[in-house]
C-alpha atoms as a PDB file:
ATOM      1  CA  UNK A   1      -7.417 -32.877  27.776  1.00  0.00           C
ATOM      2  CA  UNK A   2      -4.893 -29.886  28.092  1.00  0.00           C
ATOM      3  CA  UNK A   3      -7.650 -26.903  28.000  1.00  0.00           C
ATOM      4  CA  UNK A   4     -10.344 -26.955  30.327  1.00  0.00           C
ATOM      5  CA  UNK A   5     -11.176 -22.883  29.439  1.00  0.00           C
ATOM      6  CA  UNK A   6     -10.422 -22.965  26.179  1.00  0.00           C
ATOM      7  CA  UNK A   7      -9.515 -19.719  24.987  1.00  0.00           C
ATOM      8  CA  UNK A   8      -6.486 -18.361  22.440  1.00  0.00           C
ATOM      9  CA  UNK A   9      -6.187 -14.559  22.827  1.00  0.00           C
ATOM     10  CA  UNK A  10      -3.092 -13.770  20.293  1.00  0.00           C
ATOM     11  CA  UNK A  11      -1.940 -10.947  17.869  1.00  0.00           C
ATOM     12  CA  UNK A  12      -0.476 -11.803  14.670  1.00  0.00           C
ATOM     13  CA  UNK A  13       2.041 -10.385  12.722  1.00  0.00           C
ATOM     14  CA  UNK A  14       3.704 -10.451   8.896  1.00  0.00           C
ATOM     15  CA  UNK A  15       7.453  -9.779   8.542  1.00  0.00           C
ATOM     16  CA  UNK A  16       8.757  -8.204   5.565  1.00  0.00           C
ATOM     17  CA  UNK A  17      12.050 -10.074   4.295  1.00  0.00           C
ATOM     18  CA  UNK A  18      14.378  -8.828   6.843  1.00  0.00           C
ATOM     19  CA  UNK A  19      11.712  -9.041   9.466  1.00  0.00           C
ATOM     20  CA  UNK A  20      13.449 -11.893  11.535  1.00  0.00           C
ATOM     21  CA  UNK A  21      16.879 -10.384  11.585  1.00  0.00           C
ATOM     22  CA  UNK A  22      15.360  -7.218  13.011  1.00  0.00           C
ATOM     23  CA  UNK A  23      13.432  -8.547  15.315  1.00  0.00           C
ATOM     24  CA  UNK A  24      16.120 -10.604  16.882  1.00  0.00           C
ATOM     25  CA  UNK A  25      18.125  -7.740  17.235  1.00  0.00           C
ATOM     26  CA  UNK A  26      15.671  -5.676  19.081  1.00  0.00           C
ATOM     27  CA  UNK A  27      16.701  -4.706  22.310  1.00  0.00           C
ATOM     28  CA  UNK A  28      13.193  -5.562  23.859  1.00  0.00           C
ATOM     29  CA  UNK A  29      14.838  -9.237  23.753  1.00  0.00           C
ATOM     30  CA  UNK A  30      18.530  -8.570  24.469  1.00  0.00           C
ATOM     31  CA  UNK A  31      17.779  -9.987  27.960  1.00  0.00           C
ATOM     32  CA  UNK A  32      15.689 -12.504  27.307  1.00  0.00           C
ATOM     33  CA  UNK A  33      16.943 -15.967  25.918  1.00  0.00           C
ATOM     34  CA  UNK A  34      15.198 -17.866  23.414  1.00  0.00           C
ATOM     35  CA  UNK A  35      14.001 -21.670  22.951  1.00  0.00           C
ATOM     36  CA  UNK A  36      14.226 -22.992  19.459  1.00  0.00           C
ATOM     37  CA  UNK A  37      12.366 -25.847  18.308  1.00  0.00           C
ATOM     38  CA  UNK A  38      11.583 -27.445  14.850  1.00  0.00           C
ATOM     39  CA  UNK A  39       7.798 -28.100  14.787  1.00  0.00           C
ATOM     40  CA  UNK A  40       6.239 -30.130  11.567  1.00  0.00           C
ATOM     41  CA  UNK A  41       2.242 -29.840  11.104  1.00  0.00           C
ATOM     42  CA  UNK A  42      -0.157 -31.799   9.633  1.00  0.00           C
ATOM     43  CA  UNK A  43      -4.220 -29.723   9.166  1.00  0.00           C
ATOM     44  CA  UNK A  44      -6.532 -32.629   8.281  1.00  0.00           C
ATOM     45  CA  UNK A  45     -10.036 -32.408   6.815  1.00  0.00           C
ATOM     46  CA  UNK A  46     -12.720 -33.678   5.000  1.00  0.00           C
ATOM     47  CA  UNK A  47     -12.180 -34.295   1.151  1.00  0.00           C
ATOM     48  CA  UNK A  48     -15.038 -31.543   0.753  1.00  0.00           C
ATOM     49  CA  UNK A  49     -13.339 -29.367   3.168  1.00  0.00           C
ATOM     50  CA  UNK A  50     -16.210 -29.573   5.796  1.00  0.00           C
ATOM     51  CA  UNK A  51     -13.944 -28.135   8.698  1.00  0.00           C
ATOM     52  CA  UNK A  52     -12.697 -24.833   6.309  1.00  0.00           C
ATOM     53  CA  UNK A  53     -15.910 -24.268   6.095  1.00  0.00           C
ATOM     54  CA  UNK A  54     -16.587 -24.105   9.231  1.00  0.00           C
ATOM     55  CA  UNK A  55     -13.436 -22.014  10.252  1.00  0.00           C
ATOM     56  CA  UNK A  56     -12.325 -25.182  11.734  1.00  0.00           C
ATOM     57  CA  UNK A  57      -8.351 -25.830  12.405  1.00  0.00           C
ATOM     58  CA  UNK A  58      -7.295 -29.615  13.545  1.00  0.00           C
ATOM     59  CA  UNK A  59      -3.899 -30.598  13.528  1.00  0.00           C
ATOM     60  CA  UNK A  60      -1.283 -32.895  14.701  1.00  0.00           C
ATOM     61  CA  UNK A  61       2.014 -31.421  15.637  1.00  0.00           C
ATOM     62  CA  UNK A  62       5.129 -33.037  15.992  1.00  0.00           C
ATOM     63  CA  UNK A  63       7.550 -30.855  18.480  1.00  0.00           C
ATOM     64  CA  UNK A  64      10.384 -32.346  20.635  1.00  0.00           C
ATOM     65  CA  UNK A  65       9.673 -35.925  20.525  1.00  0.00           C
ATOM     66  CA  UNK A  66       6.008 -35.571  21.334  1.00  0.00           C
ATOM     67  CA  UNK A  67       2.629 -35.171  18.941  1.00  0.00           C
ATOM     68  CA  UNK A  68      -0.019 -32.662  20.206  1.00  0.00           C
ATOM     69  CA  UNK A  69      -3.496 -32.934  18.358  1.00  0.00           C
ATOM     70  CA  UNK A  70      -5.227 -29.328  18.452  1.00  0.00           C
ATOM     71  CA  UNK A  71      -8.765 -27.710  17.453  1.00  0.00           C
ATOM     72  CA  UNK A  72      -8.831 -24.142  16.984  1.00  0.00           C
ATOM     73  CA  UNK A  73     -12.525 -22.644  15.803  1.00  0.00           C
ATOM     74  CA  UNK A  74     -12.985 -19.372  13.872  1.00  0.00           C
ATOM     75  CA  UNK A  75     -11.304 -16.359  14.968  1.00  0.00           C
ATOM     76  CA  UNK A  76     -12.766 -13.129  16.220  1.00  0.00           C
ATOM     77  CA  UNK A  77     -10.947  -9.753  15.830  1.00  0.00           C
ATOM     78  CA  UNK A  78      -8.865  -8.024  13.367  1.00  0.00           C
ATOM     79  CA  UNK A  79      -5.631  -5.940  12.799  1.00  0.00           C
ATOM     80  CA  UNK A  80      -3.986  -9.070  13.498  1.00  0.00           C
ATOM     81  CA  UNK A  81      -5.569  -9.364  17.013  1.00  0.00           C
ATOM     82  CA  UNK A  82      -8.015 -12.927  17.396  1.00  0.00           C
ATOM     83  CA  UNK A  83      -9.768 -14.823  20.024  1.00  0.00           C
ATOM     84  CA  UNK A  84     -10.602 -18.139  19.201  1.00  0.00           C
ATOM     85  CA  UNK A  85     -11.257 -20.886  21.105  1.00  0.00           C
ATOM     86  CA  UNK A  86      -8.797 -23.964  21.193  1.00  0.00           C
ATOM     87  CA  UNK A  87      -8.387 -27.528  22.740  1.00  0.00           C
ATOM     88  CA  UNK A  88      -4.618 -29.131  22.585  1.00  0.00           C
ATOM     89  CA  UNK A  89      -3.293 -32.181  24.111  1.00  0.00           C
ATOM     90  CA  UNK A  90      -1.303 -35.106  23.670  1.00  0.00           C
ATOM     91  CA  UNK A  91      -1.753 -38.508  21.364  1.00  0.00           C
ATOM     92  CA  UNK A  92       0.344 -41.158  21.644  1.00  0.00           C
ATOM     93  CA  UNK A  93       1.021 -41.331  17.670  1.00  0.00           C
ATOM     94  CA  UNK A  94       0.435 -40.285  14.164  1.00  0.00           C
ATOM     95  CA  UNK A  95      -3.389 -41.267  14.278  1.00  0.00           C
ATOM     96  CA  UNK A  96      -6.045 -38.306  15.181  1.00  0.00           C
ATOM     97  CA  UNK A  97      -7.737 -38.891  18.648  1.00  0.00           C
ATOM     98  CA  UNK A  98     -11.529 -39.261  17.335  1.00  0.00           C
ATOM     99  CA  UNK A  99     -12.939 -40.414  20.075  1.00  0.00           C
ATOM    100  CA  UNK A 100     -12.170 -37.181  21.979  1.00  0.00           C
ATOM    101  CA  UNK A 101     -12.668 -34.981  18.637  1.00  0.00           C
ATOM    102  CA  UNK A 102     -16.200 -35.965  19.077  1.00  0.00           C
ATOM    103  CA  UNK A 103     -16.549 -34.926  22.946  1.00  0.00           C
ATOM    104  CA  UNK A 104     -15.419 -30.958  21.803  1.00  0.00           C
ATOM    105  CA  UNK A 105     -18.794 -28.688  21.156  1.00  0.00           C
ATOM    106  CA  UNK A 106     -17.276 -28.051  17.496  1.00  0.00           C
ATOM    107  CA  UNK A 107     -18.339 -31.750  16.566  1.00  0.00           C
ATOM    108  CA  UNK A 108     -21.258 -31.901  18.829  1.00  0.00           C
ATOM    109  CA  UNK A 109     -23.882 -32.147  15.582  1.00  0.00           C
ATOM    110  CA  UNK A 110     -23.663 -32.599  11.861  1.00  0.00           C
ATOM    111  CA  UNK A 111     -20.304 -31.760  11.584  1.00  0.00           C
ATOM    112  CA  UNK A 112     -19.017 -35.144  13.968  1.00  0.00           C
ATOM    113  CA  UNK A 113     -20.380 -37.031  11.230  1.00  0.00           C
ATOM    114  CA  UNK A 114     -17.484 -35.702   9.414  1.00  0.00           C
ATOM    115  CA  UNK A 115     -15.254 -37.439  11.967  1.00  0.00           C
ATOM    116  CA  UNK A 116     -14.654 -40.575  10.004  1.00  0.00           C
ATOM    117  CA  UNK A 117     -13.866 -38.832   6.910  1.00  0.00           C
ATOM    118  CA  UNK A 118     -10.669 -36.826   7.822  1.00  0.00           C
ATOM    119  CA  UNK A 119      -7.303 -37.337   6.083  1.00  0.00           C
ATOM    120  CA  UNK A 120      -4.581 -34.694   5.932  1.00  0.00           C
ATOM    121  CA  UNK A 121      -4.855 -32.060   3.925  1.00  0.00           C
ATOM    122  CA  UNK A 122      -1.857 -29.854   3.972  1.00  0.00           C
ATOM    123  CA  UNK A 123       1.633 -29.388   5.845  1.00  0.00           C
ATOM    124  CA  UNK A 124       3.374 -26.506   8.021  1.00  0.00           C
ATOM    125  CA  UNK A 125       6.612 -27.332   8.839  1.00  0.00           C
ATOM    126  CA  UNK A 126       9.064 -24.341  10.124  1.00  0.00           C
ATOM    127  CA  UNK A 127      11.479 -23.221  12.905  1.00  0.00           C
ATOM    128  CA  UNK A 128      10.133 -21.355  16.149  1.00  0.00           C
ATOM    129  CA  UNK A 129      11.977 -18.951  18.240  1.00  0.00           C
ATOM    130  CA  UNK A 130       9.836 -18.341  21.454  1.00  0.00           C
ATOM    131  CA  UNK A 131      10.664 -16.107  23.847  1.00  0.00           C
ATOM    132  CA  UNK A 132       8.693 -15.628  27.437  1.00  0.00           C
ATOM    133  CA  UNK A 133       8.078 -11.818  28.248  1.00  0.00           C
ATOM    134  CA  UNK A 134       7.368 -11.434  32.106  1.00  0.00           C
ATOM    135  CA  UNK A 135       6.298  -8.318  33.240  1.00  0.00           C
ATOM    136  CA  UNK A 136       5.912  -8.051  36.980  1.00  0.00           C
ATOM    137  CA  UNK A 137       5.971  -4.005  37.460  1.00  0.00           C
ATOM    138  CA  UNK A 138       2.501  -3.783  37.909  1.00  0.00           C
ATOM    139  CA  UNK A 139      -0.073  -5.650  39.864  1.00  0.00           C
ATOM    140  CA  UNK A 140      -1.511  -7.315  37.399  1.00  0.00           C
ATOM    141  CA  UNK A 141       1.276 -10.045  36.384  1.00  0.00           C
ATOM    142  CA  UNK A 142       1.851 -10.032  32.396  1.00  0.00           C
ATOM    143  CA  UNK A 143       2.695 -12.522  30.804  1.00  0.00           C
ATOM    144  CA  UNK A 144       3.202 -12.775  27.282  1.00  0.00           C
ATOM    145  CA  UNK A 145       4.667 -15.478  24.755  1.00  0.00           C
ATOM    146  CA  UNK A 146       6.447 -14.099  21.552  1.00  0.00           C
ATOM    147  CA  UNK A 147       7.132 -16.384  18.476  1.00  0.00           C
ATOM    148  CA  UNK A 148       8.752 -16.237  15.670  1.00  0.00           C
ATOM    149  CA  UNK A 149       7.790 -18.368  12.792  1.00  0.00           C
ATOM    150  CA  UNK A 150      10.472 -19.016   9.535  1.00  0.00           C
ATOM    151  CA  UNK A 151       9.277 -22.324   7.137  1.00  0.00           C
ATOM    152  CA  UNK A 152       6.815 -22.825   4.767  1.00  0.00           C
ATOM    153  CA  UNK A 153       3.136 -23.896   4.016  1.00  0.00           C
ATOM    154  CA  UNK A 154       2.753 -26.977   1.025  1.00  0.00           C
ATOM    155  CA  UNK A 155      -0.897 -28.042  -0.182  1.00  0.00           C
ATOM    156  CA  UNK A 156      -2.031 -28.738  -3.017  1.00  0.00           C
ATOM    157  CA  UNK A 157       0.840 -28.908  -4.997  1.00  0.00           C
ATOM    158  CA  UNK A 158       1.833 -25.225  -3.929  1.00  0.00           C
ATOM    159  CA  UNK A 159       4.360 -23.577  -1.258  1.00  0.00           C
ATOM    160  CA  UNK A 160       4.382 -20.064   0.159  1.00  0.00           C
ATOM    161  CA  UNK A 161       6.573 -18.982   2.799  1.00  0.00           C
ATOM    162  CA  UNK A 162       6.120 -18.689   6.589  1.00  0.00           C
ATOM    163  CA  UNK A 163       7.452 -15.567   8.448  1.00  0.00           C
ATOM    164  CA  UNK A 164       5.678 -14.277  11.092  1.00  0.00           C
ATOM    165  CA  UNK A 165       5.391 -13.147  14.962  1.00  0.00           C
ATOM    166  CA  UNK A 166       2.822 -14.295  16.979  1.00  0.00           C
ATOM    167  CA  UNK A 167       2.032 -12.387  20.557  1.00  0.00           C
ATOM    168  CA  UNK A 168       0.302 -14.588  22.768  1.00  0.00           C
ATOM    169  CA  UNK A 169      -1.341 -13.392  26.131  1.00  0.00           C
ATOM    170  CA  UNK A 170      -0.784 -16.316  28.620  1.00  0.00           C
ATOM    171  CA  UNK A 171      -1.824 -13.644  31.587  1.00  0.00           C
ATOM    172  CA  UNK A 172      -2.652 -10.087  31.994  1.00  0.00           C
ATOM    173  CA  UNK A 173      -4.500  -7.487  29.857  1.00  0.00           C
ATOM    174  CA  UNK A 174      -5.055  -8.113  26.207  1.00  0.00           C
ATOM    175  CA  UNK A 175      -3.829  -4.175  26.188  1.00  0.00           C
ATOM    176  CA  UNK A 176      -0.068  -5.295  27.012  1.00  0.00           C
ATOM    177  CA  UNK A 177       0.223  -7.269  23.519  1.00  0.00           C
ATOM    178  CA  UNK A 178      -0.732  -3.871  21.611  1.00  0.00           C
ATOM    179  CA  UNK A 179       1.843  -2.161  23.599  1.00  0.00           C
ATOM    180  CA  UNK A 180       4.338  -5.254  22.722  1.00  0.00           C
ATOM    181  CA  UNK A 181       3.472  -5.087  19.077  1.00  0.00           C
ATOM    182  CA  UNK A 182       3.743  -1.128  19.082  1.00  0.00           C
ATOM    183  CA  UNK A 183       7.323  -1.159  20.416  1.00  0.00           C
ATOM    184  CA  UNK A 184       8.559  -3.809  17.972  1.00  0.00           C
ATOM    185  CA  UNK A 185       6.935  -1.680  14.996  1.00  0.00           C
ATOM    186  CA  UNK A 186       9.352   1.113  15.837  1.00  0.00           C
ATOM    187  CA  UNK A 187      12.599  -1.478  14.594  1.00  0.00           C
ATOM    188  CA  UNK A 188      10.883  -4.268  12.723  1.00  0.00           C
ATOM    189  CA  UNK A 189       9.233  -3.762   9.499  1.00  0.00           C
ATOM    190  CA  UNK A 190       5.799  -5.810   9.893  1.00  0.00           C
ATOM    191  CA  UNK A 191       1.994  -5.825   9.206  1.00  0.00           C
ATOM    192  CA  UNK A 192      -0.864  -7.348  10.981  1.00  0.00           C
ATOM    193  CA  UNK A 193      -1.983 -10.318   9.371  1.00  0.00           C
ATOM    194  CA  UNK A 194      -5.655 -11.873   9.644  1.00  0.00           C
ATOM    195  CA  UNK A 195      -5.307 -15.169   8.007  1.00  0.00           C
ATOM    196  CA  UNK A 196      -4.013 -18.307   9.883  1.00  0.00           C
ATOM    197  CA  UNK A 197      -1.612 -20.674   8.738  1.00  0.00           C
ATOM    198  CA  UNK A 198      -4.747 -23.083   8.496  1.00  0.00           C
ATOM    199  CA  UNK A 199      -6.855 -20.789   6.137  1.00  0.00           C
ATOM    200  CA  UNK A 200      -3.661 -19.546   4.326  1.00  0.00           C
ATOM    201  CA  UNK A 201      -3.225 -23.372   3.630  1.00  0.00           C
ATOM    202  CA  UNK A 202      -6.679 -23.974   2.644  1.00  0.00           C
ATOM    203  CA  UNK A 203      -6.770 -20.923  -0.043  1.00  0.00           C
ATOM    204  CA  UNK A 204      -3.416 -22.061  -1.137  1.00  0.00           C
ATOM    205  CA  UNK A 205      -5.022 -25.748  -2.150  1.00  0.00           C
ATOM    206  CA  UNK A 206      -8.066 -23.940  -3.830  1.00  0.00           C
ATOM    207  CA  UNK A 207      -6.266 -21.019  -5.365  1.00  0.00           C
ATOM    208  CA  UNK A 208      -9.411 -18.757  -3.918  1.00  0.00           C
ATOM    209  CA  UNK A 209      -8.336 -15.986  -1.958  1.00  0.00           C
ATOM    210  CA  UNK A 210     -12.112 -13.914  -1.185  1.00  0.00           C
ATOM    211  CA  UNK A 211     -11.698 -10.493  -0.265  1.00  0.00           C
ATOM    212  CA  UNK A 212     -14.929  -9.183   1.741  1.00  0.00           C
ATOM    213  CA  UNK A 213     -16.835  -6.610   1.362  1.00  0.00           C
ATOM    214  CA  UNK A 214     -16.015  -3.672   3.454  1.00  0.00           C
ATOM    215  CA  UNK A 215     -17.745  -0.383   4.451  1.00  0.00           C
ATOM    216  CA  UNK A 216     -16.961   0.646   7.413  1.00  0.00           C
ATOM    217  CA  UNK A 217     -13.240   2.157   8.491  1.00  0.00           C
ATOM    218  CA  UNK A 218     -12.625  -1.850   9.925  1.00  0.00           C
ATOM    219  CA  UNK A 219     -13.927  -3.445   7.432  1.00  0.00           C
ATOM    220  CA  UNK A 220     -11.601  -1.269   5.155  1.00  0.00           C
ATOM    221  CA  UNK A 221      -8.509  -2.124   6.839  1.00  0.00           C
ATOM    222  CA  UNK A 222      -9.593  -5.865   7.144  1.00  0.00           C
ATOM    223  CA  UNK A 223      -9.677  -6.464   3.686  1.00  0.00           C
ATOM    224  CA  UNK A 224      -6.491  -4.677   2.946  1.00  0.00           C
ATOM    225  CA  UNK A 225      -4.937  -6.651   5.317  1.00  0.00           C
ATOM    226  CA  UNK A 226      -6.377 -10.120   3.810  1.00  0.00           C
ATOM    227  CA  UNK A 227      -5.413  -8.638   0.421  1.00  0.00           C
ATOM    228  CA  UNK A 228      -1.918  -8.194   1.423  1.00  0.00           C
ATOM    229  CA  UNK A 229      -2.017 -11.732   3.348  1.00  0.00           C
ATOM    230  CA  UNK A 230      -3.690 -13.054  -0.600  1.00  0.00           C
ATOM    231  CA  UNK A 231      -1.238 -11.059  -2.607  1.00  0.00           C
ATOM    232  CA  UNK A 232       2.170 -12.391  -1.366  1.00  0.00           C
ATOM    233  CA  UNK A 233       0.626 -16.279  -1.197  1.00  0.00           C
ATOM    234  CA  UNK A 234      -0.551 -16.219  -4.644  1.00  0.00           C
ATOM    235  CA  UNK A 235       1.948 -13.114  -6.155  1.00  0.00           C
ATOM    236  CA  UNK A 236      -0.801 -12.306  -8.418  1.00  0.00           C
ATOM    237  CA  UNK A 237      -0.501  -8.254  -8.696  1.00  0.00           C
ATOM    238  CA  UNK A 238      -4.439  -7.897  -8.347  1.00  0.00           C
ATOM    239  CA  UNK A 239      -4.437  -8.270  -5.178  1.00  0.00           C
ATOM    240  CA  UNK A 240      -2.106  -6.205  -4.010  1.00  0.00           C
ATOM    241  CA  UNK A 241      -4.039  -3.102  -6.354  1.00  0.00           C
ATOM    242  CA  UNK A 242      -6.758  -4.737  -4.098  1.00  0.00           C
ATOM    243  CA  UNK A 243      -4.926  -4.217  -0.892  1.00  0.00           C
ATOM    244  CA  UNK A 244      -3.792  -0.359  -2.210  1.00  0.00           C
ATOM    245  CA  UNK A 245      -7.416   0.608  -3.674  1.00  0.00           C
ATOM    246  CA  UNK A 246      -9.069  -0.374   0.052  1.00  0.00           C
ATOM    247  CA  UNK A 247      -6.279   1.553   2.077  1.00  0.00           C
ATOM    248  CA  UNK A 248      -6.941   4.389  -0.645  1.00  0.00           C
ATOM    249  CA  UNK A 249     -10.679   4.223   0.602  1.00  0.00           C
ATOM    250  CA  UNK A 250      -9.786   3.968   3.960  1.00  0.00           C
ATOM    251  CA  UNK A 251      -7.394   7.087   4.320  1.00  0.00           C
ATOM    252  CA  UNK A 252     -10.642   9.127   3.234  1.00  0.00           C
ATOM    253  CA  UNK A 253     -13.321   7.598   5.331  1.00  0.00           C
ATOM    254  CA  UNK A 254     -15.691   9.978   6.728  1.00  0.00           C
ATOM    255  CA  UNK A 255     -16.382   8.255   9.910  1.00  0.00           C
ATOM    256  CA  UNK A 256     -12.786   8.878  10.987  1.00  0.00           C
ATOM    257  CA  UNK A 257     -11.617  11.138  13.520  1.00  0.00           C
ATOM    258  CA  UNK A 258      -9.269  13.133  14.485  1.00  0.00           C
ATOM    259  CA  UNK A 259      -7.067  10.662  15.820  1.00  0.00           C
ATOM    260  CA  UNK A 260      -7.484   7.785  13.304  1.00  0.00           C
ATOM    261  CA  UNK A 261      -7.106   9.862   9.903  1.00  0.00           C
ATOM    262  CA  UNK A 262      -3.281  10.667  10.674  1.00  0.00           C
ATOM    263  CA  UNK A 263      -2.473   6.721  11.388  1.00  0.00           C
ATOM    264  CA  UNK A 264      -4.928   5.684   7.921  1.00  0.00           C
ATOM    265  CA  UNK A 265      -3.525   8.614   6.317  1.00  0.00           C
ATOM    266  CA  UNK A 266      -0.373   7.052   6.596  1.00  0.00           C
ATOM    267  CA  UNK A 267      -0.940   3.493   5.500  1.00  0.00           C
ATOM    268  CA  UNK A 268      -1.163   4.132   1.440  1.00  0.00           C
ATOM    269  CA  UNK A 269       2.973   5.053   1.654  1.00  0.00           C
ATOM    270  CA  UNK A 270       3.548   2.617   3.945  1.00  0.00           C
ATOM    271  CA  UNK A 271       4.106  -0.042   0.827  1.00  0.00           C
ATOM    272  CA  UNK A 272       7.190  -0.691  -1.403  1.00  0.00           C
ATOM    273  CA  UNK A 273       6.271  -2.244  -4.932  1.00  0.00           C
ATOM    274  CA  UNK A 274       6.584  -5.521  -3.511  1.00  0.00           C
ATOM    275  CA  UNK A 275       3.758  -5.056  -1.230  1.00  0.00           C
ATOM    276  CA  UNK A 276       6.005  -5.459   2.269  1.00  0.00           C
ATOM    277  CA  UNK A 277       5.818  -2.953   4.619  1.00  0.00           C
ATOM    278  CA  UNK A 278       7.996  -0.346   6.357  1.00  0.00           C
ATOM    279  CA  UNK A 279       8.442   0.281  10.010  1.00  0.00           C
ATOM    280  CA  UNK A 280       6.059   3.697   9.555  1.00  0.00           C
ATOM    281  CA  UNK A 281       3.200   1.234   8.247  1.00  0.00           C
ATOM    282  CA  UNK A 282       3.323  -1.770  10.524  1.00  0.00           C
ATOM    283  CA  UNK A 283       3.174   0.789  13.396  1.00  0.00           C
ATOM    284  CA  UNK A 284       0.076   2.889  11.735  1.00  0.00           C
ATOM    285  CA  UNK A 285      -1.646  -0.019  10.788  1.00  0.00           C
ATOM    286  CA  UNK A 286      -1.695  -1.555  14.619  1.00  0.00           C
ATOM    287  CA  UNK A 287      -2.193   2.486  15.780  1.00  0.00           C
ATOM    288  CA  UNK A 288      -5.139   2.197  13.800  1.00  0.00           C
ATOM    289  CA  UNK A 289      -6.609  -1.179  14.858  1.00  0.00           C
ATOM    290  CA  UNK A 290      -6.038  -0.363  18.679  1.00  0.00           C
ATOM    291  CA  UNK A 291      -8.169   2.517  18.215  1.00  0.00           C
ATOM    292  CA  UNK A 292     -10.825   0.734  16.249  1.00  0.00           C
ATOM    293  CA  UNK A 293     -11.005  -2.076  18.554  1.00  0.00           C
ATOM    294  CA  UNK A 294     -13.374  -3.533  16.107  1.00  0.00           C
ATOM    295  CA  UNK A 295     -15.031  -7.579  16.322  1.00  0.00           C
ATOM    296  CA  UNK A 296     -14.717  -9.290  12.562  1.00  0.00           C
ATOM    297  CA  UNK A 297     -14.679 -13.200  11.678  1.00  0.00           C
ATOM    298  CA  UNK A 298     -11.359 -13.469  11.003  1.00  0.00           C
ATOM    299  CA  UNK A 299     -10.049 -16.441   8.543  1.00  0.00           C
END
């Protein structure tokens, strides 16, 4: 098996329609080249979705003549930063690898009685740009994996879009992808996202997006942030007065200080009537996070 310390350290990251061209374009890239690949998912699950309930992700992916079967468990983070732990490696086919599902500590108990239950569930299929950031100025090599993501999600019966960055730290300080995602907010209109492609899928199926309840100043900006990631899967308008209501709260919290109020301050604005985001927002809103530095279950 591919991971022997399994551990996913990643910030994610919503594009607003002309996202991708931007962020093509930024110079941050110019020297580096990219690798383009066409990867097609498959999540699986019980038919009484024991795994989303568990904030469970297995999938088979099918990427350059090869299928890689992955477990990813419940995210912890927020502001479109996560640690989760993950297991990937390769099967020889279509079928899921049960025999080593059942070895991994997620299925150690009543959920490997699940095992024999599983059948796909839903489909990501989409187009990934990945570039390799190395940064060797410093002692401490960096190391940093930047995709983009253009396709679409399809379960039950319903589509939504894919396009989004992911920042993954393959080695170095977890600081360097805040600094990565700050200097690409400056060009490229984005948002932190907290909902995987797995749990976007899953809500999707059920048409149940739950918003939770917030009260502190990262809770707020949490459940703006899965409003916004609920308002443009469904398009139903209450969730983005959802989204605009908790950023509303948020921008008057009393537990801010004097350096978070300016970047929640600036949020509200930060939104056309579509609900996507302008450069000023997506740079706020990850601002604000950093300084939070908050631990949430993430989606």
């Amino acid at each position: 098996m591919k991971n022997t310390h399994p551990m996913e350290v990643e910030l994610k990251l919503a594009l607003a329609l002309n996202g991708p061209a931007a962020l093509r374009a930024h110079p941050h890239l110019g020297s580096t080249s990219a690798r383009q690949q066409t990867l097609t998912n498959t999540y699986f699950d019980t038919p009484e979705g024991d795994l989303a309930k568990a904030r469970i992700a297995l999938r088979l992916r099918k990427v350059d003549g090869t299928v890689l079967q992955t477990v990813k468990t419940a995210g912890q983070g927020g502001g479109g930063l996560s640690q989760r732990a993950e297991w990937e490696w390769q099967v020889p086919g279509d079928a899921l690898d049960l025999a080593a599902l059942a070895e991994l500590p997620p299925f150690q108990g009543e959920l490997g009685k699940a095992l024999s239950s599983l059948a796909p569930q839903l489909s990501t299929d989409f187009t990934r740009r990945s570039w390799q950031l190395i940064d060797t100025s410093t002692p401490q090599r960096g190391h940093i994996e930047l995709v983009l993501d253009e396709g679409e999600i399809r379960s039950g019966g319903y589509r939504t879009p894919i396009r989004e960055v992911e920042l993954e730290l393959k080695e170095g300080d977890p600081e360097a992808l805040w600094a990565l995602a700050l200097t690409l907010s400056e060009q490229v209109p984005l948002r932190p996202s907290d909902s995987s492609k797995a749990a976007r899928g899953n809500a999707l199926s059920t048409q149940h997006w739950p918003l939770p309840e917030a009260h502190s100043p990262a809770q707020w900006l949490h459940r703006a942030t899965l409003a916004l990631d609920a308002y443009h899967d469904s398009q139903q308008a209450g969730f983005l007065t959802d989204a605009q209501q908790a950023l509303a709260t948020l921008a008057k919290h009393t537990a801010l200080d004097a350096t978070t109020r300016p970047y929640a301050q600036a949020l509200p604005g930060g939104l056309d009537a579509q609900g996507q985001p302008s450069s000023a927002y997506g740079h706020a809103a990850l601002a604000l996070a950093h300084r939070l530095a908050y631990q949430t279950a993430l989606r």
